[in-house]
PDB file of N, CA and C in Angstrom:
ATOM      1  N   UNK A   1       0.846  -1.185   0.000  1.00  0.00           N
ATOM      2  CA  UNK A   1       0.000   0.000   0.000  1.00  0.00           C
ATOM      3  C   UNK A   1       0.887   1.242   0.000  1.00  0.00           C
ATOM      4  N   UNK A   2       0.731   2.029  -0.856  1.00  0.00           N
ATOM      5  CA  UNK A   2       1.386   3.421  -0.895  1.00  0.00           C
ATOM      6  C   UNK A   2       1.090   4.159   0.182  1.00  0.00           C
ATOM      7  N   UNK A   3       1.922   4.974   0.593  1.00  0.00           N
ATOM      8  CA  UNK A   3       1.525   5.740   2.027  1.00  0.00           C
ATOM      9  C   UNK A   3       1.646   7.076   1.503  1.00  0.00           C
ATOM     10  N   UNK A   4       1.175   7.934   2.498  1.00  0.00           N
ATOM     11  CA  UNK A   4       0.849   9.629   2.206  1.00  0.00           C
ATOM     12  C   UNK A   4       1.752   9.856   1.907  1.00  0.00           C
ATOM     13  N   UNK A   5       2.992   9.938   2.120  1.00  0.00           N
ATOM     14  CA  UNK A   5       4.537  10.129   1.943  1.00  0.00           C
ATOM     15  C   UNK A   5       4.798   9.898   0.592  1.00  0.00           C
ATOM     16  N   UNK A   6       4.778   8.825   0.244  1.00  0.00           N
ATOM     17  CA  UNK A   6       4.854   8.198  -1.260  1.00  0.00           C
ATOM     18  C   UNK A   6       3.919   9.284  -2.414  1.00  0.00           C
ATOM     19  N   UNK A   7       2.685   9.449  -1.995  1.00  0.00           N
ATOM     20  CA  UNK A   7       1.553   9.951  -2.578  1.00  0.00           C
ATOM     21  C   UNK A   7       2.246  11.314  -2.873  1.00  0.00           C
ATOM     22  N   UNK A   8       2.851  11.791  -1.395  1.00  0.00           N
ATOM     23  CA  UNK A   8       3.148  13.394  -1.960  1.00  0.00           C
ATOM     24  C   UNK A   8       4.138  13.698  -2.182  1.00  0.00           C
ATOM     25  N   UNK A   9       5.478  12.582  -2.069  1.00  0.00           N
ATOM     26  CA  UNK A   9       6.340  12.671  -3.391  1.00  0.00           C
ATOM     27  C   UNK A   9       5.839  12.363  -4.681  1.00  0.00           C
ATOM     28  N   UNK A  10       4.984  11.412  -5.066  1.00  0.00           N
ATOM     29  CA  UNK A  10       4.348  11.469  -6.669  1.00  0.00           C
ATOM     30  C   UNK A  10       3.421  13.132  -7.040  1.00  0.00           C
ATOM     31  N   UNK A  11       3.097  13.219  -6.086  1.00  0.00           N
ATOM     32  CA  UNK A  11       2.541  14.459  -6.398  1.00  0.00           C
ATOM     33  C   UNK A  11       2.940  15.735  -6.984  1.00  0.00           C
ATOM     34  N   UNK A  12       4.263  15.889  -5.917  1.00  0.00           N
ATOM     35  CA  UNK A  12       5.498  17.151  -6.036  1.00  0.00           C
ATOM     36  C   UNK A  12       5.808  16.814  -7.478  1.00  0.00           C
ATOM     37  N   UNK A  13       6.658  15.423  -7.740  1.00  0.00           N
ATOM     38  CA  UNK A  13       6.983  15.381  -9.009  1.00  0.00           C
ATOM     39  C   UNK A  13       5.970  15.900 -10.358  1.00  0.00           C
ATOM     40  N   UNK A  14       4.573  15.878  -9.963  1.00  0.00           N
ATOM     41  CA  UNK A  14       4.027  15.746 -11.592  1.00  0.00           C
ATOM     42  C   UNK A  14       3.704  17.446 -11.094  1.00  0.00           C
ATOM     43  N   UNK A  15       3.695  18.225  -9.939  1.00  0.00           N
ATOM     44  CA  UNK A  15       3.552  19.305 -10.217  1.00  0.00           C
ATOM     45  C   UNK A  15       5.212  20.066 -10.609  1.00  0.00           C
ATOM     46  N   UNK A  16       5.994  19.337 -10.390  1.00  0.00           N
ATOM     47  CA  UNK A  16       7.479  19.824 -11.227  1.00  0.00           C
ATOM     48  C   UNK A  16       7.773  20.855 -10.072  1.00  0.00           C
ATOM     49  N   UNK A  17       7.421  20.637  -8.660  1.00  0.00           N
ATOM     50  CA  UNK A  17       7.823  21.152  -7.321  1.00  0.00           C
ATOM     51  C   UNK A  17       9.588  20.419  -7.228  1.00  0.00           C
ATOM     52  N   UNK A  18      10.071  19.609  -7.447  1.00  0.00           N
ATOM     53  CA  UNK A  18      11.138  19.035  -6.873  1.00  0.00           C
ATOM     54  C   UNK A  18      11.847  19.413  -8.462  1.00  0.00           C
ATOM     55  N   UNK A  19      13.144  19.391  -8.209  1.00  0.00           N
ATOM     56  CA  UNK A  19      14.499  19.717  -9.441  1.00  0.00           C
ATOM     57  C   UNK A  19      14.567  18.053  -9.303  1.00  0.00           C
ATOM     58  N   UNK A  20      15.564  17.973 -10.658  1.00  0.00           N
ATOM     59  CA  UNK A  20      16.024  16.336 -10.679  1.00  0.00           C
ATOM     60  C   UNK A  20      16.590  16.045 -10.147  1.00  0.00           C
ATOM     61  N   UNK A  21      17.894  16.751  -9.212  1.00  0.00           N
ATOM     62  CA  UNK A  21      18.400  16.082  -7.931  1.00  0.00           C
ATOM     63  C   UNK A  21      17.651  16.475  -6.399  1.00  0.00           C
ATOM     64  N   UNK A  22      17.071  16.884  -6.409  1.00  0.00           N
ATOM     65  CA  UNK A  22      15.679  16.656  -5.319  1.00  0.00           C
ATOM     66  C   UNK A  22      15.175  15.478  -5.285  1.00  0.00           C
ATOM     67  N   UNK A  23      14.887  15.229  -6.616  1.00  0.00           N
ATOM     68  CA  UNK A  23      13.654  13.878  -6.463  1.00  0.00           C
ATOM     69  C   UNK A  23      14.425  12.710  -6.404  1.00  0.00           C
ATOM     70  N   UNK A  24      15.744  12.754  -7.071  1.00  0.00           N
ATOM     71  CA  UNK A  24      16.282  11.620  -6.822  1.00  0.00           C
ATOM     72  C   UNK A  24      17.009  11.232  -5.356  1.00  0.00           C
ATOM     73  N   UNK A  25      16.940  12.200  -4.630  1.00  0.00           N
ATOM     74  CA  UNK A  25      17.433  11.926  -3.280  1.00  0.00           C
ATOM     75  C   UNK A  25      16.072  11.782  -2.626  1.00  0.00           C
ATOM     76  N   UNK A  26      15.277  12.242  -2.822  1.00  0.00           N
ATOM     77  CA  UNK A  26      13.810  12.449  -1.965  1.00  0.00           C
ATOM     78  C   UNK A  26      13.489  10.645  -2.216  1.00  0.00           C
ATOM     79  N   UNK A  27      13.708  10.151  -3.540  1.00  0.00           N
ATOM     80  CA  UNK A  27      13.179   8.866  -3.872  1.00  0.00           C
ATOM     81  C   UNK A  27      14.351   7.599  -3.112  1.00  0.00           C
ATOM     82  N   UNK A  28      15.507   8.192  -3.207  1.00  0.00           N
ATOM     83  CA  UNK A  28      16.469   7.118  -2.558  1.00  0.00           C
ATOM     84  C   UNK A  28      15.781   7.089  -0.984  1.00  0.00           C
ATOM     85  N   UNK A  29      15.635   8.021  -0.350  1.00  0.00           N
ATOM     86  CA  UNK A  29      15.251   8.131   0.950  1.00  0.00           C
ATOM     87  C   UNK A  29      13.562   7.215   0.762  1.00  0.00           C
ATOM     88  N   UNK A  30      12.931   7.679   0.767  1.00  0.00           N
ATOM     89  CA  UNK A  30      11.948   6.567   0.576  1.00  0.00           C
ATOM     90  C   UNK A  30      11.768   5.235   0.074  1.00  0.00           C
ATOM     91  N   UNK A  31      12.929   5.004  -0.854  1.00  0.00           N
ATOM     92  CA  UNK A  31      12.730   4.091  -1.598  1.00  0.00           C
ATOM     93  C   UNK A  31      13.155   2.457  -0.541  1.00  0.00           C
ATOM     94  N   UNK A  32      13.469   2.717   0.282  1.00  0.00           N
ATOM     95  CA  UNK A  32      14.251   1.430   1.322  1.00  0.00           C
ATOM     96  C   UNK A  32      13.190   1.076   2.246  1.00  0.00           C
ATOM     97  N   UNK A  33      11.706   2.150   2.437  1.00  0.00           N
ATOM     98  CA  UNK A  33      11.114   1.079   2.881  1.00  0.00           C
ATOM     99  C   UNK A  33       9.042   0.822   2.380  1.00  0.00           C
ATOM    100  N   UNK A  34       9.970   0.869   0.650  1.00  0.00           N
ATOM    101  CA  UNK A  34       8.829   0.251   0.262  1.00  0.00           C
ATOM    102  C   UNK A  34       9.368  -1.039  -0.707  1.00  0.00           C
ATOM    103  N   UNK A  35       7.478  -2.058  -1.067  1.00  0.00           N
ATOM    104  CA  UNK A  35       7.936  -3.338  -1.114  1.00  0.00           C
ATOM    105  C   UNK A  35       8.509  -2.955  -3.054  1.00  0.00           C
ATOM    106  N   UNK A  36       8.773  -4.241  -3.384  1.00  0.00           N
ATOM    107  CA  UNK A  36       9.147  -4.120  -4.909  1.00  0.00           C
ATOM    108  C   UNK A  36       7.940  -4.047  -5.544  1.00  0.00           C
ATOM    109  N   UNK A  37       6.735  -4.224  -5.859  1.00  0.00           N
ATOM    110  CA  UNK A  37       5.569  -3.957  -5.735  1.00  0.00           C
ATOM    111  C   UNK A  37       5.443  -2.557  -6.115  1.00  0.00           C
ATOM    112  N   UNK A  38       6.047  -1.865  -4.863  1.00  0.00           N
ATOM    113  CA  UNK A  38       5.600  -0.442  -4.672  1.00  0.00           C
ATOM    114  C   UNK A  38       6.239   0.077  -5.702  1.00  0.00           C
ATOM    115  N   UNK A  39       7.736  -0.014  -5.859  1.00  0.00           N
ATOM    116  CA  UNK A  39       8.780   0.195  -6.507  1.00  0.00           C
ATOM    117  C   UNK A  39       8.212   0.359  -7.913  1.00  0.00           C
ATOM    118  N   UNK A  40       7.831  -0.790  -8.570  1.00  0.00           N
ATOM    119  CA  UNK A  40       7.529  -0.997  -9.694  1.00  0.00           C
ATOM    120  C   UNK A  40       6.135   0.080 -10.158  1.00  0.00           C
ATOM    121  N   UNK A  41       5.204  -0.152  -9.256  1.00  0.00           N
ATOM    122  CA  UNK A  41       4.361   0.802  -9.391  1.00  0.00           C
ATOM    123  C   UNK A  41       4.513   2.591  -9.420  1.00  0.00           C
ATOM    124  N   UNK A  42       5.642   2.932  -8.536  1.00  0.00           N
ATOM    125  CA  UNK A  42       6.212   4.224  -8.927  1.00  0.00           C
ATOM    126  C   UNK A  42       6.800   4.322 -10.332  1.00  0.00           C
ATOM    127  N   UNK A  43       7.412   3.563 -10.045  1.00  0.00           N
ATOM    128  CA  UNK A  43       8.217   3.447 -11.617  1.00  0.00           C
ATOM    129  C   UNK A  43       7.373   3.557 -13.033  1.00  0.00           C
ATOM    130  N   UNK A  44       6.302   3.165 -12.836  1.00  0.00           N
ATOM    131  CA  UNK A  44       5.330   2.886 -14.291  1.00  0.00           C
ATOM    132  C   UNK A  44       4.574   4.332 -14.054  1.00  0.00           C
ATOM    133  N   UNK A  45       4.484   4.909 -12.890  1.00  0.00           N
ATOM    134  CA  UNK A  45       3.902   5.933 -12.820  1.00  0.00           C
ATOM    135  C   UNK A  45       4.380   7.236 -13.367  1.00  0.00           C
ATOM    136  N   UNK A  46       6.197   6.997 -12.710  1.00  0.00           N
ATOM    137  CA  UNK A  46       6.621   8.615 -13.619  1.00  0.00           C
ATOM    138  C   UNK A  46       7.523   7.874 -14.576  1.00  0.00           C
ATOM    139  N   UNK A  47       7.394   7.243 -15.254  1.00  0.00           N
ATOM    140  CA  UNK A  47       7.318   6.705 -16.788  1.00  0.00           C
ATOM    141  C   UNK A  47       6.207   7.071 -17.693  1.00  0.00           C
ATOM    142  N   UNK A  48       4.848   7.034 -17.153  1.00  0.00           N
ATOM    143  CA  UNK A  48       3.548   7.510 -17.792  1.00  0.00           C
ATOM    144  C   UNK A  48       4.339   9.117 -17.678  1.00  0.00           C
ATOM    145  N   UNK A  49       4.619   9.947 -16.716  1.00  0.00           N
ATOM    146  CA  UNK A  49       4.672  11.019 -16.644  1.00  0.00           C
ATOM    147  C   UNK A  49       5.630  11.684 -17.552  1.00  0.00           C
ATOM    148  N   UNK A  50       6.816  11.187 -17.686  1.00  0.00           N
ATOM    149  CA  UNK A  50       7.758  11.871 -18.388  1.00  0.00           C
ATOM    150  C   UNK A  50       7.457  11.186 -19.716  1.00  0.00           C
ATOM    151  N   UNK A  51       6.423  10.504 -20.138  1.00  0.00           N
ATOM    152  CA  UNK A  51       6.442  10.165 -21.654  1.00  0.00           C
ATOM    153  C   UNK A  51       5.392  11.397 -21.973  1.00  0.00           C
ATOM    154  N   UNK A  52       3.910  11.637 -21.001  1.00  0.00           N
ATOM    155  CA  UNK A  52       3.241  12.923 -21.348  1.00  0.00           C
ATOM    156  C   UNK A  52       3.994  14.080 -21.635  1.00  0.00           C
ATOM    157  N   UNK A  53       5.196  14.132 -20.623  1.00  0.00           N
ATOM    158  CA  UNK A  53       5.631  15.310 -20.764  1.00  0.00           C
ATOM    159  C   UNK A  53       6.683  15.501 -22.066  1.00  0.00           C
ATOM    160  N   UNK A  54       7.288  14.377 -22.374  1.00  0.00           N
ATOM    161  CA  UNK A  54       8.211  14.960 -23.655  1.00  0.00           C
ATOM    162  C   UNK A  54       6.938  15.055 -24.905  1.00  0.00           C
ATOM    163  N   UNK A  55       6.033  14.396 -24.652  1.00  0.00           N
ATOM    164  CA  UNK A  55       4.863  14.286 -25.766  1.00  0.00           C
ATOM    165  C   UNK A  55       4.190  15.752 -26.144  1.00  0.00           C
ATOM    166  N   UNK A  56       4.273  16.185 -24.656  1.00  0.00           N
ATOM    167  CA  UNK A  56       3.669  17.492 -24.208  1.00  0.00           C
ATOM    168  C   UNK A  56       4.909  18.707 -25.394  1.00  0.00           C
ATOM    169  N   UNK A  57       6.205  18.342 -25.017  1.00  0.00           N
ATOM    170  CA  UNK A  57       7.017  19.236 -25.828  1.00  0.00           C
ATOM    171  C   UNK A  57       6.962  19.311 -26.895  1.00  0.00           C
ATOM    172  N   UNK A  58       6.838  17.832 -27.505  1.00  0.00           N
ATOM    173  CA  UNK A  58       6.948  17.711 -28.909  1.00  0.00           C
ATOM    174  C   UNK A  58       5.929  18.380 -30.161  1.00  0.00           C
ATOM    175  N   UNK A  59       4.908  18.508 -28.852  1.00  0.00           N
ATOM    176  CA  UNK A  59       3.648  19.043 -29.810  1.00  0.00           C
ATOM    177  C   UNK A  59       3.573  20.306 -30.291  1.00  0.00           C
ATOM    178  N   UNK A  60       4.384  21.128 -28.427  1.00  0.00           N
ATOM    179  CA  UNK A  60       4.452  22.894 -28.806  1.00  0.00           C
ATOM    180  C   UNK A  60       5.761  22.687 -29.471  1.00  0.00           C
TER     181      UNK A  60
END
């Protein structure tokens, strides 16, 4: 189960609140105590996100 924590790091990211070395330390720190499960499910999540977003560029 994703916890609030998790939720509002996915959140920060898709509002583009965190820089890329923010999120990647924000995600190492969280990332040790969730299951692989969870892992995977973040993962497919800002994968959906950064494919909208280069999609998003490509268009303007």
């Amino acid at each position: 189960m994703i916890t609030k924590e998790v939720n509002d790091f996915l959140k920060k990211i898709e509002c583009g609140t965190y820089n890329s070395e923010d999120a990647v330390y924000e995600f190492s720190r969280i990332a040790k105590y969730l299951t692989k499960e969870e892992l995977v499910m973040i993962k497919e999540k800002l994968s959906n996100l950064l494919k909208e977003r280069v999609s998003e560029e490509n268009y303007e």
